[in-house]
C-alpha atoms as a PDB file:
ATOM      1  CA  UNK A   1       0.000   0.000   0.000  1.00  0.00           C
ATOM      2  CA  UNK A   2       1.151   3.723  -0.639  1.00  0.00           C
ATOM      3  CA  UNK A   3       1.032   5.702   2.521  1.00  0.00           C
ATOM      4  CA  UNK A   4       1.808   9.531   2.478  1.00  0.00           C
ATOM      5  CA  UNK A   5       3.069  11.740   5.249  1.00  0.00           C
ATOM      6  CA  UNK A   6       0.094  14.797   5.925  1.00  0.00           C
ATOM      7  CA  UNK A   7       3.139  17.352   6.595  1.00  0.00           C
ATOM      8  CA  UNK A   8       5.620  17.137   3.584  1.00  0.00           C
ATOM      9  CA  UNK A   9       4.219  15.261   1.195  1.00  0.00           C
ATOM     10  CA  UNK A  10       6.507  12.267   1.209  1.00  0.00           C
ATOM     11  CA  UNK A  11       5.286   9.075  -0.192  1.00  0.00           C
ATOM     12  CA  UNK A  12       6.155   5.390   1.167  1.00  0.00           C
ATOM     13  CA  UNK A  13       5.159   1.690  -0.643  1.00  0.00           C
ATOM     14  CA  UNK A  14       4.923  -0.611   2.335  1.00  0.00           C
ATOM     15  CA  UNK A  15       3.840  -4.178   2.747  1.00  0.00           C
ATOM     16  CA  UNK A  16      -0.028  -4.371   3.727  1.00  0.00           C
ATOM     17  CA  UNK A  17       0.653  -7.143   5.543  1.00  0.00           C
ATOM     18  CA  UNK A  18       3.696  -5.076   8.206  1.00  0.00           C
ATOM     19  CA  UNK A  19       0.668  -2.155   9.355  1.00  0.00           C
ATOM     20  CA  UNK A  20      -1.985  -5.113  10.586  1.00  0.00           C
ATOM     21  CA  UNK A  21      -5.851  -4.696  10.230  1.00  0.00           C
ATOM     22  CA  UNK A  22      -5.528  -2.649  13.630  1.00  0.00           C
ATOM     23  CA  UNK A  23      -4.113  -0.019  11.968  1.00  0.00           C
ATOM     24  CA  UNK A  24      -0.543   1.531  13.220  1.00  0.00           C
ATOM     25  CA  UNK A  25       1.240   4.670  13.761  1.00  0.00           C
ATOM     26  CA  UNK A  26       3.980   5.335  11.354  1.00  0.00           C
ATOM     27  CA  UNK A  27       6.877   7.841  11.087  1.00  0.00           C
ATOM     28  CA  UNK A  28       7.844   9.665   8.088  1.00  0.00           C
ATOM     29  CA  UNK A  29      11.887   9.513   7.329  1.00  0.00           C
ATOM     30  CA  UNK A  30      11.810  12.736   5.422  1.00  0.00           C
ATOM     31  CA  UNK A  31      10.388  15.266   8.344  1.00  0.00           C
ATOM     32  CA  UNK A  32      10.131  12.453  11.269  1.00  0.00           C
ATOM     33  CA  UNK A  33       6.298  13.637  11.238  1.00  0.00           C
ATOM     34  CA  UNK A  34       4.381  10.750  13.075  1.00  0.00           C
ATOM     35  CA  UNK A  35       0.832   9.450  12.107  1.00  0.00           C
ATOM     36  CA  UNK A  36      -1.508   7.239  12.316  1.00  0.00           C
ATOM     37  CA  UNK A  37      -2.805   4.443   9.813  1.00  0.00           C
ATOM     38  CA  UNK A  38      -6.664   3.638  10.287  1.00  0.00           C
ATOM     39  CA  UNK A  39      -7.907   0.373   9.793  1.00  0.00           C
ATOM     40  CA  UNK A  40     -10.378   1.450   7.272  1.00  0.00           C
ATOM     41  CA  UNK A  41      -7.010   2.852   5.023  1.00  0.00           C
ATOM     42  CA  UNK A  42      -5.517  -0.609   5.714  1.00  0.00           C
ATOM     43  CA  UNK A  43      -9.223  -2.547   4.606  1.00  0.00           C
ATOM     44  CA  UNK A  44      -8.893  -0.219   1.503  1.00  0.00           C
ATOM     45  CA  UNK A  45      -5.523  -1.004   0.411  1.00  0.00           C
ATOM     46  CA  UNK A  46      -6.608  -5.180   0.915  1.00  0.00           C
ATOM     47  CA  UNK A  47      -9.144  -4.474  -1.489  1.00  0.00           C
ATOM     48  CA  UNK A  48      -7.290  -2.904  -4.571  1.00  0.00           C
ATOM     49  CA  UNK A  49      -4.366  -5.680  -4.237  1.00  0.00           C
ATOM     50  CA  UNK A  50      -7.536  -8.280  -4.149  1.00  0.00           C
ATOM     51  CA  UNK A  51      -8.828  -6.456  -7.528  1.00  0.00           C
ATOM     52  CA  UNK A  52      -5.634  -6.433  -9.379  1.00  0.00           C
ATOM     53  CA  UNK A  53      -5.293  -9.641  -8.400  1.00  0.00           C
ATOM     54  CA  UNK A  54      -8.253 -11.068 -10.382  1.00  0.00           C
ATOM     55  CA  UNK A  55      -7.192  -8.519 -12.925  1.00  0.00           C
ATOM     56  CA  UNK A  56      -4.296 -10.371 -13.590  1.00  0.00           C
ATOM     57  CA  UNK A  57      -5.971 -13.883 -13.037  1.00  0.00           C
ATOM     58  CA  UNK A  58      -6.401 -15.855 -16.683  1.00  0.00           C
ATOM     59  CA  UNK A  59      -9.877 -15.786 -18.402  1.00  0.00           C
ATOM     60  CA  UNK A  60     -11.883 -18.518 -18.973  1.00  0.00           C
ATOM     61  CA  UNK A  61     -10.892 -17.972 -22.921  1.00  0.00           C
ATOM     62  CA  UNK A  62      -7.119 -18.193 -22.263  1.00  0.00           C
ATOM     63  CA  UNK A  63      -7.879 -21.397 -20.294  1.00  0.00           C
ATOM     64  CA  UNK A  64     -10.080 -23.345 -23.535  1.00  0.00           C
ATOM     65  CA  UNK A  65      -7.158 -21.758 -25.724  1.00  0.00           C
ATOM     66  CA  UNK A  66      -4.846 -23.257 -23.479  1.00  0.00           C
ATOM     67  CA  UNK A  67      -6.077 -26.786 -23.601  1.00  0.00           C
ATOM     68  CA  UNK A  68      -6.989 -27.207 -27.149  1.00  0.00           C
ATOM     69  CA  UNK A  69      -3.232 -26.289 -27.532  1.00  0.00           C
ATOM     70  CA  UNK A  70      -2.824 -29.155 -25.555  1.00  0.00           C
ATOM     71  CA  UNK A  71      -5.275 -31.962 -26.891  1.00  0.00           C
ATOM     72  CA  UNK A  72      -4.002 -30.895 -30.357  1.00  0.00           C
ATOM     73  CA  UNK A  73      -0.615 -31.489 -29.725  1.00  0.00           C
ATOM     74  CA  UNK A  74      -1.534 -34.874 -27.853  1.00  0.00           C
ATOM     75  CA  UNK A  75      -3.465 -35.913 -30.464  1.00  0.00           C
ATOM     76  CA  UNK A  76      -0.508 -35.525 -33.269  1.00  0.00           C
ATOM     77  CA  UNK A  77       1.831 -37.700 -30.763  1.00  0.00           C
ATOM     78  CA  UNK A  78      -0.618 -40.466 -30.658  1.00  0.00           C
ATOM     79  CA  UNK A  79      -1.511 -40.650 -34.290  1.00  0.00           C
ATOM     80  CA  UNK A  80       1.749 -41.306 -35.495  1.00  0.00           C
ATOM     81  CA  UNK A  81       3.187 -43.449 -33.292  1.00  0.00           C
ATOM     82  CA  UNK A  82       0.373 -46.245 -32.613  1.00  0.00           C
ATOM     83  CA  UNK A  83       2.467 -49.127 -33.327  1.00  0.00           C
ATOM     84  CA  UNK A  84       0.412 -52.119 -34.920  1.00  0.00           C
ATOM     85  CA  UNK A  85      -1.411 -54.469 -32.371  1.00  0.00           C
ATOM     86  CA  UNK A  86       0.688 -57.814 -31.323  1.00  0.00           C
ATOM     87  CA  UNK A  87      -2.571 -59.985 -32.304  1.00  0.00           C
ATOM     88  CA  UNK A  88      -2.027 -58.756 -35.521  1.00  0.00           C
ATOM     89  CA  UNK A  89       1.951 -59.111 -35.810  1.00  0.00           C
ATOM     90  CA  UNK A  90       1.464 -62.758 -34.432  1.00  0.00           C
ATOM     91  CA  UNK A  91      -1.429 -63.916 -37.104  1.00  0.00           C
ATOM     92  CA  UNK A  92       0.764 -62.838 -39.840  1.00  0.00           C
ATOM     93  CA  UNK A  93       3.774 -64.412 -38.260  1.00  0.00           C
ATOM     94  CA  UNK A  94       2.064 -67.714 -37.890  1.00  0.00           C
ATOM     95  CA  UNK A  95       3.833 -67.685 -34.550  1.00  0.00           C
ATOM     96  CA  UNK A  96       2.360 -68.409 -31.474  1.00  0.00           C
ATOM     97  CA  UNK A  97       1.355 -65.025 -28.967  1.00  0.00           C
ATOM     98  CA  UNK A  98       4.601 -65.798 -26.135  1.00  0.00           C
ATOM     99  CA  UNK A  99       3.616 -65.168 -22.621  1.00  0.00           C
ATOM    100  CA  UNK A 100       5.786 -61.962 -21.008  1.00  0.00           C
ATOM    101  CA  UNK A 101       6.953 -62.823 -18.008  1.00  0.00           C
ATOM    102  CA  UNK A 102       5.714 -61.143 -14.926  1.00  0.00           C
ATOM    103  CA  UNK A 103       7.359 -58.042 -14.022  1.00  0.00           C
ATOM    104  CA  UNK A 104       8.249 -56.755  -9.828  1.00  0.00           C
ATOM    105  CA  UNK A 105       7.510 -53.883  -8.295  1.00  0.00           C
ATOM    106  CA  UNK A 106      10.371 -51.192  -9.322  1.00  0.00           C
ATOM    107  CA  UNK A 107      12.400 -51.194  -6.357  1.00  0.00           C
ATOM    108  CA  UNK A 108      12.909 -47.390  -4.981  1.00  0.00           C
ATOM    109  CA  UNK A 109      16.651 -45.931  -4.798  1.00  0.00           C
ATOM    110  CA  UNK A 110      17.601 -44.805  -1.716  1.00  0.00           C
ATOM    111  CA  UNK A 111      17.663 -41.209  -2.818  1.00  0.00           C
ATOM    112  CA  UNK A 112      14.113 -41.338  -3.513  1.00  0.00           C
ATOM    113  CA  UNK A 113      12.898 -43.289  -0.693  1.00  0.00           C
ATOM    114  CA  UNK A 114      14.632 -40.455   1.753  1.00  0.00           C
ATOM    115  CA  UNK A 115      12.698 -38.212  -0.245  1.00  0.00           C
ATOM    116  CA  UNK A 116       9.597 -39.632   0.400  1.00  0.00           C
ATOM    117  CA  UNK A 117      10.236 -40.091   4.378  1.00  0.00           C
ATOM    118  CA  UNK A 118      11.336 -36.270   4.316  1.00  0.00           C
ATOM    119  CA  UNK A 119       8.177 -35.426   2.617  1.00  0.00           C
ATOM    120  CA  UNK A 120       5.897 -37.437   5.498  1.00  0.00           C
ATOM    121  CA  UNK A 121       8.196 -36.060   8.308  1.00  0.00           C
ATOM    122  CA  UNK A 122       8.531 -32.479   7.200  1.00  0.00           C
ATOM    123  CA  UNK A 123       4.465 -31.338   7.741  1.00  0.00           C
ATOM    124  CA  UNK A 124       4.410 -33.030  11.285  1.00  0.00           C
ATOM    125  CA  UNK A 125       8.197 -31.177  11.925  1.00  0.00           C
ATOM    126  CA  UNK A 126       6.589 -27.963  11.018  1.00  0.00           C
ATOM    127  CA  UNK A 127       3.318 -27.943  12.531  1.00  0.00           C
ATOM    128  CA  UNK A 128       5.059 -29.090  15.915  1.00  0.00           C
ATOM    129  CA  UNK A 129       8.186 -27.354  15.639  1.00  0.00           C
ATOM    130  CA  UNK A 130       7.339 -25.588  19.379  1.00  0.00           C
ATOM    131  CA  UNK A 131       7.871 -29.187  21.034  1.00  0.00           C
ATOM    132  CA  UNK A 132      10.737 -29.886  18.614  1.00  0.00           C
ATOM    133  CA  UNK A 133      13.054 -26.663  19.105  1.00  0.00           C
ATOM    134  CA  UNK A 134      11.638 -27.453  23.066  1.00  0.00           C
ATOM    135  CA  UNK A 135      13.787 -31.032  22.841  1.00  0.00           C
ATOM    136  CA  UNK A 136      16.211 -29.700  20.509  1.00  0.00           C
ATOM    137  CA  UNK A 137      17.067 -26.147  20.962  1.00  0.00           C
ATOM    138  CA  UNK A 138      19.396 -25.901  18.264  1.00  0.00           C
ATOM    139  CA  UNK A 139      16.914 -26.444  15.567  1.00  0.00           C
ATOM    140  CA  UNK A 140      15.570 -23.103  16.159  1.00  0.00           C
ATOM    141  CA  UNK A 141      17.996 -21.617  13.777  1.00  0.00           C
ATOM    142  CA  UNK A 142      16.814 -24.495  11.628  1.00  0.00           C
ATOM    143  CA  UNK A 143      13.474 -22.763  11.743  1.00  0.00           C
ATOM    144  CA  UNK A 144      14.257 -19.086  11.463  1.00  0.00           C
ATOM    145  CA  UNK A 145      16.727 -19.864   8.322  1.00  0.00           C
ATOM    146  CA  UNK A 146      13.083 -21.606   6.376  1.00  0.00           C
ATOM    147  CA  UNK A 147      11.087 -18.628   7.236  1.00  0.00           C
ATOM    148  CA  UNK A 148       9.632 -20.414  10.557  1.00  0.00           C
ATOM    149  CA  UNK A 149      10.763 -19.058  13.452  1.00  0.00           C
ATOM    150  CA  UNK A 150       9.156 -20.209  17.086  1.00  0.00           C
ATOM    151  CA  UNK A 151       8.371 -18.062  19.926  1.00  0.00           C
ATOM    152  CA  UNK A 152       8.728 -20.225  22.973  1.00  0.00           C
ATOM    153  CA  UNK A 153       8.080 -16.711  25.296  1.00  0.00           C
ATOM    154  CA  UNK A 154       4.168 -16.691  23.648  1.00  0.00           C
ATOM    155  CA  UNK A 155       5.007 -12.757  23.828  1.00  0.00           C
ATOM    156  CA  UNK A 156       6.252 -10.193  20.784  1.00  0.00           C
ATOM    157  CA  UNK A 157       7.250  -7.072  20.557  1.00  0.00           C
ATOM    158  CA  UNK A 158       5.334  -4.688  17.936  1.00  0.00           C
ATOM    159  CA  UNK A 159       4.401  -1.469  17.171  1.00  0.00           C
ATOM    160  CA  UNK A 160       7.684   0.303  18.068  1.00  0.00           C
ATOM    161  CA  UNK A 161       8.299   3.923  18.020  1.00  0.00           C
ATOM    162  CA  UNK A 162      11.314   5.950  19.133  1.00  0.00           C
ATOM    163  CA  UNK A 163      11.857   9.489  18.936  1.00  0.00           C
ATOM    164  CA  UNK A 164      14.308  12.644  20.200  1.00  0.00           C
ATOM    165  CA  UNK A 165      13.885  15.175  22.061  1.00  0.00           C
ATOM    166  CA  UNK A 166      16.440  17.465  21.584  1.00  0.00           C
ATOM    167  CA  UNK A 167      18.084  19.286  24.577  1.00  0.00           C
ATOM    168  CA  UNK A 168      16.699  22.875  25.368  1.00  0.00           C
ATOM    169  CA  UNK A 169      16.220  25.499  28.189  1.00  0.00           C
ATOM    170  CA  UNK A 170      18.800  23.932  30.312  1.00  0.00           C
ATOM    171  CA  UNK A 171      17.007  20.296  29.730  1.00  0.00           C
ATOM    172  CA  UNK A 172      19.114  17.433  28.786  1.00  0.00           C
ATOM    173  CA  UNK A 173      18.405  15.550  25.422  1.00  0.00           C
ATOM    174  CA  UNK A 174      15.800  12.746  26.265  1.00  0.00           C
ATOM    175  CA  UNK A 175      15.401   9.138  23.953  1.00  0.00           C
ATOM    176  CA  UNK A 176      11.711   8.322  23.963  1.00  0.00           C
ATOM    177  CA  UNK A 177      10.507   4.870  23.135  1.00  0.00           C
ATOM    178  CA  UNK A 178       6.741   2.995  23.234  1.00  0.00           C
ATOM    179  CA  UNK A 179       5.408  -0.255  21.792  1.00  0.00           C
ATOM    180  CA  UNK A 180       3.327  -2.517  22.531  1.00  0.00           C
ATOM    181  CA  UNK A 181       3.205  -6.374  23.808  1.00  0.00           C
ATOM    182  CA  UNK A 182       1.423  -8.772  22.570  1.00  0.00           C
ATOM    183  CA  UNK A 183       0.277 -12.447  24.101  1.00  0.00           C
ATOM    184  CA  UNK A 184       0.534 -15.212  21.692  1.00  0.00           C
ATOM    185  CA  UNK A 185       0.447 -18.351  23.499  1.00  0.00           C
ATOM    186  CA  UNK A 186      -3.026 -20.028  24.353  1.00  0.00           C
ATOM    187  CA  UNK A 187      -3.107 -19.742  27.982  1.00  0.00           C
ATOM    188  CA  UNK A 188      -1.382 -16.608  29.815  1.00  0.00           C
ATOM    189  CA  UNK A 189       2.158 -16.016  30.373  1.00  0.00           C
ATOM    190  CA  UNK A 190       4.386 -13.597  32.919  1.00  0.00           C
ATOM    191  CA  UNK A 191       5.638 -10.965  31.417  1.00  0.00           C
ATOM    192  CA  UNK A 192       9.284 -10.122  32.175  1.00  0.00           C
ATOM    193  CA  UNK A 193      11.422  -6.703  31.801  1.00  0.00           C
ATOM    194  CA  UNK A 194      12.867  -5.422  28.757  1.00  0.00           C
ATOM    195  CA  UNK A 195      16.288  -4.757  27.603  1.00  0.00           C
ATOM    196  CA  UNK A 196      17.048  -1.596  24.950  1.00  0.00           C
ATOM    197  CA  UNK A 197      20.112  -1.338  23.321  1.00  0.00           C
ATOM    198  CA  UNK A 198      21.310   1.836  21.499  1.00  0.00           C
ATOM    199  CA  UNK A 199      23.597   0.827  18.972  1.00  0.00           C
ATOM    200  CA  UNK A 200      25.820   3.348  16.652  1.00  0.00           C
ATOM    201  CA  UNK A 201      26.166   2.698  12.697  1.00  0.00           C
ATOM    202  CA  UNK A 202      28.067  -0.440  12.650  1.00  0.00           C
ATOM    203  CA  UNK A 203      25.682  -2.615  14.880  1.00  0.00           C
ATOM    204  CA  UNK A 204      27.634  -2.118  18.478  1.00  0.00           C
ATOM    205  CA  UNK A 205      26.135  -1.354  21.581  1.00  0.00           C
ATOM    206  CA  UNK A 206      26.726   2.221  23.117  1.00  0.00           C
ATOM    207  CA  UNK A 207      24.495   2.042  25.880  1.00  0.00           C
ATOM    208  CA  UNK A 208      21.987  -0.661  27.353  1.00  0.00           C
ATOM    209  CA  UNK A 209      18.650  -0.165  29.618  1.00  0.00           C
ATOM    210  CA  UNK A 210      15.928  -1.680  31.848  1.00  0.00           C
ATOM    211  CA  UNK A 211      12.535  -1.063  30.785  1.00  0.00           C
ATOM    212  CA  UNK A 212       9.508  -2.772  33.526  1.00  0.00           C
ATOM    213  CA  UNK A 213       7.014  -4.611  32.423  1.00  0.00           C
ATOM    214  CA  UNK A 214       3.510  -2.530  31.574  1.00  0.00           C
ATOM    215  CA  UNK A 215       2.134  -5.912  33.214  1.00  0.00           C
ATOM    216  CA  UNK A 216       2.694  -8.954  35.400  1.00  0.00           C
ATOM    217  CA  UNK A 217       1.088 -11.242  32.501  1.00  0.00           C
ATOM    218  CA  UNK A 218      -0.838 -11.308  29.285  1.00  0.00           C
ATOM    219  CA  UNK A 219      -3.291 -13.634  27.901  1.00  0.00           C
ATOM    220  CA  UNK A 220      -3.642 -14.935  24.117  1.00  0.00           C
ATOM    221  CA  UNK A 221      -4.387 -11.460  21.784  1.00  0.00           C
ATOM    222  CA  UNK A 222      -3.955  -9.252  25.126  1.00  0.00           C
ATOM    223  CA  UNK A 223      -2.056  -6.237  24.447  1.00  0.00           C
ATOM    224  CA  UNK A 224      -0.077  -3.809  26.502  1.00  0.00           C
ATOM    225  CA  UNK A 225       1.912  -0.255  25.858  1.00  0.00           C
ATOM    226  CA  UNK A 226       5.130  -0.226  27.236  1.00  0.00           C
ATOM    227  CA  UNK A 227       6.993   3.517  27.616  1.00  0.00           C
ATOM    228  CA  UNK A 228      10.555   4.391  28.275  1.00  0.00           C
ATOM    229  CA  UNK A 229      12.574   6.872  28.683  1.00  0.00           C
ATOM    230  CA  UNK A 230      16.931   7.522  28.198  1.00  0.00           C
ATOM    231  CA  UNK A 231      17.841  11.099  29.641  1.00  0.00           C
ATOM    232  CA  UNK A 232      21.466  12.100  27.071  1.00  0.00           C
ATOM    233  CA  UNK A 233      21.044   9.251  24.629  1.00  0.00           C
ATOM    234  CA  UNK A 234      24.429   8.914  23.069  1.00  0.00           C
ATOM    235  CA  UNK A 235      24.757  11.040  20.154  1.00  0.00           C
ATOM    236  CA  UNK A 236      26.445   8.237  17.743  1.00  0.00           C
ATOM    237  CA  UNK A 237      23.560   6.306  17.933  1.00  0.00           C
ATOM    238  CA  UNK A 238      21.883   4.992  15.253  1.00  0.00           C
ATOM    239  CA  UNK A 239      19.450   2.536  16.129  1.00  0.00           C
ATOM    240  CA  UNK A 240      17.943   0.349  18.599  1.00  0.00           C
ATOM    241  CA  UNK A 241      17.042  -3.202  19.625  1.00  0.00           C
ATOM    242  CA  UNK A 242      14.512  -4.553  21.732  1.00  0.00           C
ATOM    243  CA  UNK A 243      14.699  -7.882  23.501  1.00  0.00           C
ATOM    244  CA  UNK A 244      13.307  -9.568  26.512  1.00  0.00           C
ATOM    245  CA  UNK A 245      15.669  -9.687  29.293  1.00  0.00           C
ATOM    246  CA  UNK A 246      16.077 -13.223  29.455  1.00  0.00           C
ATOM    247  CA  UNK A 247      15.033 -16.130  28.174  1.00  0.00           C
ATOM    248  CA  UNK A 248      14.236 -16.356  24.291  1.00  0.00           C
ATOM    249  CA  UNK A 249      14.328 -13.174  22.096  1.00  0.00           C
ATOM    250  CA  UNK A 250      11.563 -11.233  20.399  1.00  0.00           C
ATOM    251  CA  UNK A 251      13.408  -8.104  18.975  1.00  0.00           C
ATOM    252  CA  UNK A 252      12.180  -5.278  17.081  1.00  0.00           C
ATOM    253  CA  UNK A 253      14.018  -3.880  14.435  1.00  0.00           C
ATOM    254  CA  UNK A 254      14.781  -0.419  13.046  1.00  0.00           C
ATOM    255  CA  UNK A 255      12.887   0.774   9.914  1.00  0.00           C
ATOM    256  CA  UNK A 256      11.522   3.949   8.194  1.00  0.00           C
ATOM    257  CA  UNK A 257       7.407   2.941   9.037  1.00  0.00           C
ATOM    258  CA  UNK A 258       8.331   3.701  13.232  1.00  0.00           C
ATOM    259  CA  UNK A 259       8.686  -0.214  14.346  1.00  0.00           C
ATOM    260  CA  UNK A 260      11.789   1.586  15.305  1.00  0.00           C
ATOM    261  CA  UNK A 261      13.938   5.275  14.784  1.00  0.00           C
ATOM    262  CA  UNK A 262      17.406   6.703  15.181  1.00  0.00           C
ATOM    263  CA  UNK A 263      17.555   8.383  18.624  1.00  0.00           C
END
């Protein structure tokens, strides 16, 4: 979808998908101008991906050219090459029809046969792969390198916005950060303290914080805004991450839409 910022002007193409059906506030990386996304602009842009969609979709007429391409072509193949019937061969051989000897079962390769035991194993590894990286916890990178990651927590991080206040009237420079977390497991969960990092341009830490919980524990689809605050931010620093302070990691990384800023 194309959002635009209401102060300068400047135009974004983001991924539906990123804002949510909730809607989301965004920052604009042009004049840092923060706004919010309603879910009726996020219903709207659904529907005009859904319509070129179908635009794009093949007719019914490209489908019947399609296949009488195909039968044509099929039909040439078997035309030509119908060999002449072994009843017939044998009555003008004057020899006797021979019985063919029965024929096994093609035995499988062992390539193809681990193919086959990796295609029944794979669903079940996926669909379970909470319990697996539970027993194994190695094969979470397994996981997050396929485009699966697991959240053992049952909480993420979303919805992150950072800004800076800069220093005036004898009052220090102040790093402002919000967000919100969000209970995915089925039953509820505690909810421990955060951990910020500010980080300068090649990915090191400058300086590290404690932010409290907003709440002792969240239920599945609860939600809860957590605020900070870091009085003289660093002034190298150009982004930050988010993590729970122990256990496994949900982070929140640093983009132009406000999931994260520069402080």
């Amino acid at each position: 979808m194309l959002i635009t910022c209401p102060t300068c002007a400047s135009s974004y193409r983001v991924e539906t998908g990123r804002v949510g059906m909730e809607g989301r506030s965004v920052r604009c990386a042009a004049c840092r101008e923060t706004w919010f996304i309603t879910p009726a602009e996020v219903l709207a842009a659904h529907a005009e991906e859904l319509a070129e969609a179908e635009a794009d979709a093949p007719t019914a007429a490209d489908w019947q050219e399609a296949s009488a391409a195909v039968r044509e072509a099929v039909g040439a193949d078997v035309v030509e090459n119908v060999p002449p019937a072994p009843a017939a061969k044998a009555r003008r051989g004057g020899a006797k029809p021979r019985r063919t000897a029965r024929r096994g079962l093609p035995r499988l390769s062992p390539a193809l046969a681990a193919g086959l035991v990796l295609a029944a194993v794979l669903p079940l590894a996926c669909l379970a792969r909470t319990a697996v990286v539970q027993a194994v916890p190695q094969s979470a990178a397994l996981y997050a390198g396929i485009g699966l990651p697991v959240n053992l927590r049952g909480l993420e991080i979303r919805d992150v916005v950072a800004f800076r206040n800069p220093a005036e009237a004898g009052r220090p420079a102040e790093l402002v950060l919000e967000g919100d977390l969000v209970g995915l497991a089925r039953g509820t969960v505690p909810v421990p303290p955060l951990t910020v990092e500010v980080l300068d341009a090649g990915g090191l830490t400058l300086r590290s914080f404690a932010v409290a919980p907003p709440r002792a524990a969240l239920g599945q689809g609860e939600r809860a805004r957590f605020h900070a605050n870091l009085t003289d931010p660093p002034a190298q620093g150009r982004g930050l991450q988010i993590r729970f302070a122990a256990g496994p990691a949900a982070r929140a990384s640093a983009s132009a839409m406000g999931k994260s800023a520069q402080p």
